[in-house]
Protein backbone atom coordinates (compact mmCIF):
# COMPACT_ATOMS: atom_id res chain seq x y z
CA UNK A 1 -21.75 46.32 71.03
CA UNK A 2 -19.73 43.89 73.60
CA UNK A 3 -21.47 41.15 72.70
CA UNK A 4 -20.19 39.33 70.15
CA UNK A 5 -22.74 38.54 67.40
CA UNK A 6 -22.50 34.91 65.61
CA UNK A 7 -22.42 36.69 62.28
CA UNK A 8 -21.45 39.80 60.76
CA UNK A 9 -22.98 40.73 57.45
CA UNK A 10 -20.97 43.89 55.61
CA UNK A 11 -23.68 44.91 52.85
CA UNK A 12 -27.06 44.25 52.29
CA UNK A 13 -28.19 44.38 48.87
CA UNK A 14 -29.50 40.90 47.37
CA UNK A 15 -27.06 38.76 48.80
CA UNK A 16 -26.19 40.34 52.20
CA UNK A 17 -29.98 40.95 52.54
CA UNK A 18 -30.80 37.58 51.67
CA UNK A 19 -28.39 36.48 54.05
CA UNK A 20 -29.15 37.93 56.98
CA UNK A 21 -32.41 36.41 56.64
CA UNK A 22 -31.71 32.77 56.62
CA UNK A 23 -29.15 33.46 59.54
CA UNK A 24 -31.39 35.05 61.52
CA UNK A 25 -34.48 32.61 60.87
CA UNK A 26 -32.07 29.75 62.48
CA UNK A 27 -32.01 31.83 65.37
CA UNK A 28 -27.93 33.28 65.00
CA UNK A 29 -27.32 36.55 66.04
CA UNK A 30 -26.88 38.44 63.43
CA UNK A 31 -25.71 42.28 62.50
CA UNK A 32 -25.73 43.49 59.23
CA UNK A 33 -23.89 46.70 57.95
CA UNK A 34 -24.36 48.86 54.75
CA UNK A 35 -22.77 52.00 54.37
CA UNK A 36 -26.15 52.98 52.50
CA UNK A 37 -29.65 52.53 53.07
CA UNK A 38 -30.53 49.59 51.32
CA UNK A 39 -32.16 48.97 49.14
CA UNK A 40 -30.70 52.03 47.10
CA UNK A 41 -29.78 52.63 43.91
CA UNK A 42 -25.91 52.85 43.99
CA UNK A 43 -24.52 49.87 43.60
CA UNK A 44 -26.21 46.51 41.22
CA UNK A 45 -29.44 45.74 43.14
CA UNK A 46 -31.79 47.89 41.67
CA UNK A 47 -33.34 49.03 38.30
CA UNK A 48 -37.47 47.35 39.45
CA UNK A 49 -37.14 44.37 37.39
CA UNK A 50 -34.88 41.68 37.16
CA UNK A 51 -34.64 38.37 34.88
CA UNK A 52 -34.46 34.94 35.92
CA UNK A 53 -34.55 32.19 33.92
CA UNK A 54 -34.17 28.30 34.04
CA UNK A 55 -32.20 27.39 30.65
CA UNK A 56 -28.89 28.68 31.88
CA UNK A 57 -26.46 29.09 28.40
CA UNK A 58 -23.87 30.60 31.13
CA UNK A 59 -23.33 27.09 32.02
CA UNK A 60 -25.54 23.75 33.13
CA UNK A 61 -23.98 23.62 36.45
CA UNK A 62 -26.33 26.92 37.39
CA UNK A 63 -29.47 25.29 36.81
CA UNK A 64 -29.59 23.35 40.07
CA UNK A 65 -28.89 26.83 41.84
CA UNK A 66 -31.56 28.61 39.64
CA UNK A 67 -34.35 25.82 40.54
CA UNK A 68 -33.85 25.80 44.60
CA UNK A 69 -34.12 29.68 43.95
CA UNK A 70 -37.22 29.45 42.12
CA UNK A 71 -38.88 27.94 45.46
CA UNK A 72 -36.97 29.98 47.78
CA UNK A 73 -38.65 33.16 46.06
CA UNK A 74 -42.07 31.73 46.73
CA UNK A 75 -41.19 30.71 49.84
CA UNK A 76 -39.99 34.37 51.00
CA UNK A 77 -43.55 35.60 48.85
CA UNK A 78 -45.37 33.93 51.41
CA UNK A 79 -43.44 34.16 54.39
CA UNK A 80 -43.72 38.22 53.64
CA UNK A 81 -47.43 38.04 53.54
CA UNK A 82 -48.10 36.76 50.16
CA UNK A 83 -46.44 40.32 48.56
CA UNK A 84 -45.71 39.44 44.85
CA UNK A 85 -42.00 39.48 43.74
CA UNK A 86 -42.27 37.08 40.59
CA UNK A 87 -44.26 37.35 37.53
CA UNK A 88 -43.71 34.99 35.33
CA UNK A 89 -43.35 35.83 31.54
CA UNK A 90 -41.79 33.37 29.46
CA UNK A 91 -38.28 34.05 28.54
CA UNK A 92 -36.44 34.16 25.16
CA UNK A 93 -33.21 33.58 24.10
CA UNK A 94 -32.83 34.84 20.45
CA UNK A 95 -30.19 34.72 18.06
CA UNK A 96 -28.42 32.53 15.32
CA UNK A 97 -28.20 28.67 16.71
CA UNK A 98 -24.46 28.47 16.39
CA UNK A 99 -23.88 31.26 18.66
CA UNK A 100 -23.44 31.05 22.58
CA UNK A 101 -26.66 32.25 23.69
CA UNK A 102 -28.93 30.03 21.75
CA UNK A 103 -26.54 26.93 21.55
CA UNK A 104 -25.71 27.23 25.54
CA UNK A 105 -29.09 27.71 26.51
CA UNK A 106 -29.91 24.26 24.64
CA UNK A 107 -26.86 22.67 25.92
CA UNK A 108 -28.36 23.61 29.57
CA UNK A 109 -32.22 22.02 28.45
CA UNK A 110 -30.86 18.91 27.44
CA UNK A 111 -28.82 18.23 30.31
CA UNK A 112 -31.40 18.84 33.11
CA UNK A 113 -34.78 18.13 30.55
CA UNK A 114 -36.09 21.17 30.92
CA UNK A 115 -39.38 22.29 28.85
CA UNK A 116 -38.60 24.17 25.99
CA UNK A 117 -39.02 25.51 22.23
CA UNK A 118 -37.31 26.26 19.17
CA UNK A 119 -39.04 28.87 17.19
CA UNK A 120 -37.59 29.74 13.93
CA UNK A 121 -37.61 33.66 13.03
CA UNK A 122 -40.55 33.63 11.04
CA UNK A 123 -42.90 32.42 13.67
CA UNK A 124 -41.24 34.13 16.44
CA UNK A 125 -42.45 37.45 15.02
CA UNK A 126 -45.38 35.95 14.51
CA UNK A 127 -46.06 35.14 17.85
CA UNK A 128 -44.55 37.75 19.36
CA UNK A 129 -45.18 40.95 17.26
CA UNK A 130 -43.13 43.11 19.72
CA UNK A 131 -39.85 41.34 18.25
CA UNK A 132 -37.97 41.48 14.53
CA UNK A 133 -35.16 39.27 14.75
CA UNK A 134 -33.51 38.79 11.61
CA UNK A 135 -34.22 35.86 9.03
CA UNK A 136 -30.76 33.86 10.39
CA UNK A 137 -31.84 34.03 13.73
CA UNK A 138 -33.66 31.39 16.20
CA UNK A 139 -35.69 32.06 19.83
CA UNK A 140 -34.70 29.39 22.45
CA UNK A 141 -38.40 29.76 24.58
CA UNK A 142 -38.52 28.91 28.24
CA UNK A 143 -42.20 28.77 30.02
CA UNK A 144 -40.73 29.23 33.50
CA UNK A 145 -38.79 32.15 32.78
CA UNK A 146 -39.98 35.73 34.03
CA UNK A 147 -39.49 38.58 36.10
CA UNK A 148 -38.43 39.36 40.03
CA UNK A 149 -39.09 42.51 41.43
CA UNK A 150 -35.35 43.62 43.26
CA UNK A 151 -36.35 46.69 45.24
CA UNK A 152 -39.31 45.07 47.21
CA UNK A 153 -37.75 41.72 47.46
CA UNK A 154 -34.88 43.68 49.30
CA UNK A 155 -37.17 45.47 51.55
CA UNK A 156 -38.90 42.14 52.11
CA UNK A 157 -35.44 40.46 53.14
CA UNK A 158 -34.49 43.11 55.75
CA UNK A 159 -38.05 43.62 57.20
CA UNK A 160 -37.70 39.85 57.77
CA UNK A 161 -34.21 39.48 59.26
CA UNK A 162 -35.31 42.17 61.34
CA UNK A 163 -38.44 40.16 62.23
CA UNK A 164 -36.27 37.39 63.72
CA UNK A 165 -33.60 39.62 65.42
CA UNK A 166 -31.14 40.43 63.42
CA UNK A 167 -29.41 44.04 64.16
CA UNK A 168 -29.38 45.91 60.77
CA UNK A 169 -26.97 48.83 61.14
CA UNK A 170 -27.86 51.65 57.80
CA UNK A 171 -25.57 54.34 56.60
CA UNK A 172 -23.03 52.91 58.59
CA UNK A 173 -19.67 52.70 57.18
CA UNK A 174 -16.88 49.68 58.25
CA UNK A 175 -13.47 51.57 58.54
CA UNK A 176 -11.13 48.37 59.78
CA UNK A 177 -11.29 45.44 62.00
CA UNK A 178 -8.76 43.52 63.88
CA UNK A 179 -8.94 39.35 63.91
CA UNK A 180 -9.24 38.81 67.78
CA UNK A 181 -9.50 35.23 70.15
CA UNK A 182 -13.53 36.23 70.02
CA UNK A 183 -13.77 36.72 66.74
CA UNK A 184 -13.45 39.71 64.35
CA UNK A 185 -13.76 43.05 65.72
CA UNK A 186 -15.40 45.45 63.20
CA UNK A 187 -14.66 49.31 63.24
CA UNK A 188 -17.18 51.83 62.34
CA UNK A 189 -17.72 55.38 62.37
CA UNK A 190 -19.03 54.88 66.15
CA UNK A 191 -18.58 51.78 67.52
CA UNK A 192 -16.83 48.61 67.62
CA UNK A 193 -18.54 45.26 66.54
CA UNK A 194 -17.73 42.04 67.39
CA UNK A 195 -18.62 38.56 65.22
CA UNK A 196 -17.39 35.20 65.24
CA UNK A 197 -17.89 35.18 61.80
CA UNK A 198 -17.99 37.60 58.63
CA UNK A 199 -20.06 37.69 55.20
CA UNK A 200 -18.68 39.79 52.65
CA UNK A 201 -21.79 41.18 50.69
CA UNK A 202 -20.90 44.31 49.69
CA UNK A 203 -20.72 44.01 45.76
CA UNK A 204 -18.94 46.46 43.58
CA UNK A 205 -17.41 47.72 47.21
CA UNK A 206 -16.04 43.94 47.85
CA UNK A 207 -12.22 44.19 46.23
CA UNK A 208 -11.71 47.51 47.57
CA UNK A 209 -13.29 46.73 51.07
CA UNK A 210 -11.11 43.98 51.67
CA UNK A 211 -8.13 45.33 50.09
CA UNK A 212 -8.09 48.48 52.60
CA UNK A 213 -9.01 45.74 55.28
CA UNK A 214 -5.61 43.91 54.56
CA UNK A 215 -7.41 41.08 53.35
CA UNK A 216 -7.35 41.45 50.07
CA UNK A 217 -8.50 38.84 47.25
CA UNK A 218 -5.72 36.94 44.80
CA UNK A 219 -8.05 37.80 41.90
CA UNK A 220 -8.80 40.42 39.99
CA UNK A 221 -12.62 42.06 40.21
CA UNK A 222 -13.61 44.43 37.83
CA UNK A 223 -16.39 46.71 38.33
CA UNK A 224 -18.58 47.51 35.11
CA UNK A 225 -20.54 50.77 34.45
CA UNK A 226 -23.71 49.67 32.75
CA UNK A 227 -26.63 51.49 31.24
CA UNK A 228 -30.44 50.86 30.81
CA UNK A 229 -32.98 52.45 29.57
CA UNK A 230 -36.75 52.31 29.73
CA UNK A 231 -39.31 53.50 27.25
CA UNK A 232 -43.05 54.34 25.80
CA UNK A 233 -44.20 51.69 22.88
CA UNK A 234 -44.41 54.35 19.75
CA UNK A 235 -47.50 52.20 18.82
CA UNK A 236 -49.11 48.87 19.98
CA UNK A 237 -48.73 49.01 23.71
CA UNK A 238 -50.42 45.57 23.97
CA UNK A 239 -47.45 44.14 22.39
CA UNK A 240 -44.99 44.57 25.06
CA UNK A 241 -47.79 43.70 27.91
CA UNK A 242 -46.35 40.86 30.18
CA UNK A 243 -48.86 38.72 28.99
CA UNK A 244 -47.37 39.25 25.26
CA UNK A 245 -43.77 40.10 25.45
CA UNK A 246 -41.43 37.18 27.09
CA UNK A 247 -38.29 38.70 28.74
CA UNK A 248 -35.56 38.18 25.97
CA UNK A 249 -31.83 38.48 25.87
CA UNK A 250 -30.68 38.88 22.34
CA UNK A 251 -27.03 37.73 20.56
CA UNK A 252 -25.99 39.86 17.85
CA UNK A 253 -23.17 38.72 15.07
CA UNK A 254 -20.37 40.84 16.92
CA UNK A 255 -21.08 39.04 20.17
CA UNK A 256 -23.21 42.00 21.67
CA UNK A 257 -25.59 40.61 24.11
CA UNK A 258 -28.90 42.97 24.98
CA UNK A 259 -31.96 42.42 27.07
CA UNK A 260 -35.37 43.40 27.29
CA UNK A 261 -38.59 43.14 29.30
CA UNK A 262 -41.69 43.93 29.15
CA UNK A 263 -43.77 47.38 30.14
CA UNK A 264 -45.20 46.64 33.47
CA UNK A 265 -46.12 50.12 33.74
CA UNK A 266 -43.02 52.43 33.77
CA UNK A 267 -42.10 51.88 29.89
CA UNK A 268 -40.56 48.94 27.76
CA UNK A 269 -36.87 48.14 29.47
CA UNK A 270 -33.28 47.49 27.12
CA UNK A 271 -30.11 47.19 28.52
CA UNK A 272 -26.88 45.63 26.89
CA UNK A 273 -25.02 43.21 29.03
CA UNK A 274 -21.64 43.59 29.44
CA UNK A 275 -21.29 47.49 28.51
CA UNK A 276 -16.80 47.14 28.99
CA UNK A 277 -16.77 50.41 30.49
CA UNK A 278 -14.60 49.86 33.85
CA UNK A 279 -15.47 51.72 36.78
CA UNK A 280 -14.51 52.72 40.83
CA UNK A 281 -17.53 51.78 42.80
CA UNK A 282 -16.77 55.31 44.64
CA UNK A 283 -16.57 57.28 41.43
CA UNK A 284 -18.99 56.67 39.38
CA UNK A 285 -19.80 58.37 36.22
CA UNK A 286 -23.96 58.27 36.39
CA UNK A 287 -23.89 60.80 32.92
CA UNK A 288 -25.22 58.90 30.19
CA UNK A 289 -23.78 60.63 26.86
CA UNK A 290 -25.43 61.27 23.41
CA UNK A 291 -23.45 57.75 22.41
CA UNK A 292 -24.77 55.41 24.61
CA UNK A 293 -28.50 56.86 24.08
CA UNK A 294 -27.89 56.33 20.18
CA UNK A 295 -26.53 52.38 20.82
CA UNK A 296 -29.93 51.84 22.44
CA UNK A 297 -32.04 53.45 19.70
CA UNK A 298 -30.34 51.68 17.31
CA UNK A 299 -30.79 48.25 18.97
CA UNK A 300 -35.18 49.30 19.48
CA UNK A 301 -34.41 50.25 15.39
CA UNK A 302 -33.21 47.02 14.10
CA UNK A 303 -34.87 44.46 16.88
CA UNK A 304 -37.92 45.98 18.58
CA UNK A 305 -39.31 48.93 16.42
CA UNK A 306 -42.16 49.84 18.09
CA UNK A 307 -40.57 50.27 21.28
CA UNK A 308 -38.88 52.99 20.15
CA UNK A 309 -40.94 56.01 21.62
CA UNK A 310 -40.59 58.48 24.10
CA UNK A 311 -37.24 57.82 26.71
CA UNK A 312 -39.33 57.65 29.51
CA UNK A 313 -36.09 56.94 32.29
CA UNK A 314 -32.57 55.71 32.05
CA UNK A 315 -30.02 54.82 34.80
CA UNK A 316 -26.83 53.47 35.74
CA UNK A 317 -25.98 50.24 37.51
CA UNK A 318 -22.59 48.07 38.25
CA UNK A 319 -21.55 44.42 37.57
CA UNK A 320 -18.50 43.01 39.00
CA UNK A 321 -17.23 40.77 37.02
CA UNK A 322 -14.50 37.74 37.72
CA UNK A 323 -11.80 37.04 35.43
CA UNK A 324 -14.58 33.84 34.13
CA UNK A 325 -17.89 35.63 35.18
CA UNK A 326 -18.65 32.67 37.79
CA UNK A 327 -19.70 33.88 41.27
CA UNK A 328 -17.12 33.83 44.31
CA UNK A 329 -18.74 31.55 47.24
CA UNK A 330 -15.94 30.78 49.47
CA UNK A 331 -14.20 31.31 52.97
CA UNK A 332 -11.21 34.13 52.68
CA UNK A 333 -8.23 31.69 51.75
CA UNK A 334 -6.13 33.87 54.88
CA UNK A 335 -9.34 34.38 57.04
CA UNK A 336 -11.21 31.46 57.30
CA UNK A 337 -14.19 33.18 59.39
CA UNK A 338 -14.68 35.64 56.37
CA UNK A 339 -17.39 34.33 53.81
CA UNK A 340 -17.20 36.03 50.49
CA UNK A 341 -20.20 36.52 49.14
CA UNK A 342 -19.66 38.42 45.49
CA UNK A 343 -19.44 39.62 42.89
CA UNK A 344 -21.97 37.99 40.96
CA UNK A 345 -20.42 39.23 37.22
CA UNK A 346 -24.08 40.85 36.19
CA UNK A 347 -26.23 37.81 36.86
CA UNK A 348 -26.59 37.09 40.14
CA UNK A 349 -29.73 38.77 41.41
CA UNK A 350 -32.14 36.05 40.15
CA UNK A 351 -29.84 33.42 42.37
CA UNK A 352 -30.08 35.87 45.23
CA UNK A 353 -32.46 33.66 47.43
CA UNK A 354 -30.57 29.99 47.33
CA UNK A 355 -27.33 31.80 47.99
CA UNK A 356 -28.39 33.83 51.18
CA UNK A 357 -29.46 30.21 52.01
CA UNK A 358 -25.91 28.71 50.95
CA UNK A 359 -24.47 31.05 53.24
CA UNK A 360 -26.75 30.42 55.93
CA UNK A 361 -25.46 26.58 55.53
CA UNK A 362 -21.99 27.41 55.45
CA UNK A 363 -22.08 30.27 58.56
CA UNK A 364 -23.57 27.44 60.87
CA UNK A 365 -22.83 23.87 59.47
CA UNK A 366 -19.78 24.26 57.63
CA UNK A 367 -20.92 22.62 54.21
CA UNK A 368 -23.44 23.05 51.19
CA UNK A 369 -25.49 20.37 49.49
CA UNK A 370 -24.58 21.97 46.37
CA UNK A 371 -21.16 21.91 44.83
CA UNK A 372 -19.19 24.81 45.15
CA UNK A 373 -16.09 24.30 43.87
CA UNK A 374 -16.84 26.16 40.26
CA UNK A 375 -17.06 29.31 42.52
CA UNK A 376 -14.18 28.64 44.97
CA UNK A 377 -11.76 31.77 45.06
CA UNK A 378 -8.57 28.75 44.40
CA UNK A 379 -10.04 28.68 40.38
CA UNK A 380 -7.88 31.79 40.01
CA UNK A 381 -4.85 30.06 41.05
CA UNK A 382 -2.26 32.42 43.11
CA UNK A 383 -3.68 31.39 47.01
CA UNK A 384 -1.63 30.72 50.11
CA UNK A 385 -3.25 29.11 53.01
């Protein structure tokens, strides 16, 4: 491929995918490169649900983000033929008021006036008979809140970019490149591409990538193993019905944070956020012991009894995390025509949509109407120009 492209993508799960999409609806010529066949599940874009949710308690400053992604996914519903990738739910943020969940996710309501409720324990089970938080705790509700859908929303990206022209290169692998007068000239297994410009999209793969491509990032990522499960109510199915059962995230005492939703046919999901289990994006241990089963049935135990039937599925997915768990949306500090794209520290998906978008803004204008210096890669302190 002698012709150089405007824009180089390297990985397409939710962000490169989402990428290459806005690029190539403004008409740039676009390639994108995974060394899979996205979308897979192998790296941190799958598992066939995801949250989002408005009330951010990670911090205010993501609420802006979260909003222009809420239109952007009904924007890419229609523009794929009115295919449904949101289903909204109601989220909940349960646990005692002091802690960070529940006093964050406030702290995010106020600031922006977003709709919301307080529900003391009592009444939460009340309302929501799939849940038994304990007397101490409180449920932070959120109307907007529900579920995307990360496997077709994928497809729906690169079917799209694809659509308008982009080049979408699978199972193809990026071995080196060399910074050139046209550009950056990408190596693969059997070819050479050329781009004026390069996103770095490729997620748990992103340190290592540009690392081996002598470009590598003054921070530290850290890829995270993490496990979730999915399973049969043991009785009252219509409790955990998306029409009864809010997506939740819960805060325990200890600081464990877990997460459900709701059975939309393939069993009840829990997952814990934040599992601490380090990991090589190449190497990954997808064996999920005796141990890690037993955290999750005691969790369904104590919170959400009558989930706790039949194991119908479990699986392994990645985070990579930042040392502050704050995205990385910036040009390379030593390569200015590299984007970087990721990691996302385990909540990114949901913002997948406005920051395909972002890059689209900063590939062809230079600049973003939304502030990005809280994700800049400078925060970490240790960057030479």
């Amino acid at each position: 491929m002698s012709t150089p492209f405007d824009v180089a993508i390297v990985g397409l799960g939710a962000m490169g995918s989402s990428a290459a999409y806005h690029l190539a609806r403004r008409g740039q010529r676009v390639v994108g490169i995974d060394r899979f066949s996205p979308p897979h599940a192998l790296g941190s874009s799958h598992g066939r649900s995801r949250m989002i949710r408005e009330a951010y308690y990670e911090h205010p400053l993501y609420v802006p983000l979260v909003q222009r992604a809420f239109a952007l996914w009904g924007e890419l519903e229609r523009a794929a033929g009115d295919r449904p990738f949101f289903m909204r739910t109601g989220g909940l943020m349960i646990g005692e008021a002091s802690g960070a969940l529940v006093s964050g996710t406030l702290a995010s309501a106020t600031a922006h006036h977003l709709q919301h409720e307080v529900i003391e324990a009592r009444d939460l089970h009340r309302r929501y008979p799939a849940f038994a938080p304990l007397d101490e705790m409180v449920g932070v509700l959120e109307h907007r809140a529900g579920i995307l859908l990360p496997e077709p929303i994928i497809q729906a990206h690169l079917e799209l970019a694809e659509h308008h022209g982009a080049t979408l290169l699978r199972d193809v692998q990026v071995h080196g490149w060399d910074r050139t007068a046209d550009g950056i000239e990408i190596r693969t297994g059997g070819e050479t591409i050329v781009a004026r410009q390069v996103v770095v999209a490729a997620g748990p793969w992103t340190g290592q990538l540009l690392a081996d491509l002598a470009l590598p990032l003054p921070l530290p990522l850290a890829v995270e193993r993490q496990v979730i499960h999915w399973f049969d109510p043991v009785r009252f199915p219509e409790y955990f019905e998306p029409q009864r059962m809010p997506v939740s995230i819960w805060e325990l005492e200890n600081g464990t944070l877990f997460y459900t939703k709701p059975d939309l046919g393939d069993g009840v999901k829990i997952g814990i956020h934040h599992s601490g289990l380090t990991a090589n994006a190449d190497a990954v241990d997808r064996t999920i012991s005796e141990a890690e089963d037993a955290l999750i049935y005691d969790l369904l135990r104590r919170f959400v009894p009558f989930a706790k039937g039949h194991m119908r599925e479990r699986a392994v997915c990645l985070y990579t995390n930042t040392p502050d768990a704050h995205f990385v949306v910036d040009r390379h500090p030593q390569a200015q025509e590299v984007l970087v794209l990721s990691p996302c520290s385990g909540h990114g998906f949901k913002f997948a949509s406005v920051l395909g978008e972002i890059a689209a803004d900063l590939v062809t204008t230079g600049s973003s109407a939304f502030d990005l210096s809280p994700f800049a890669i400078a925060r970490f302190g240790g960057v030479s120009e």
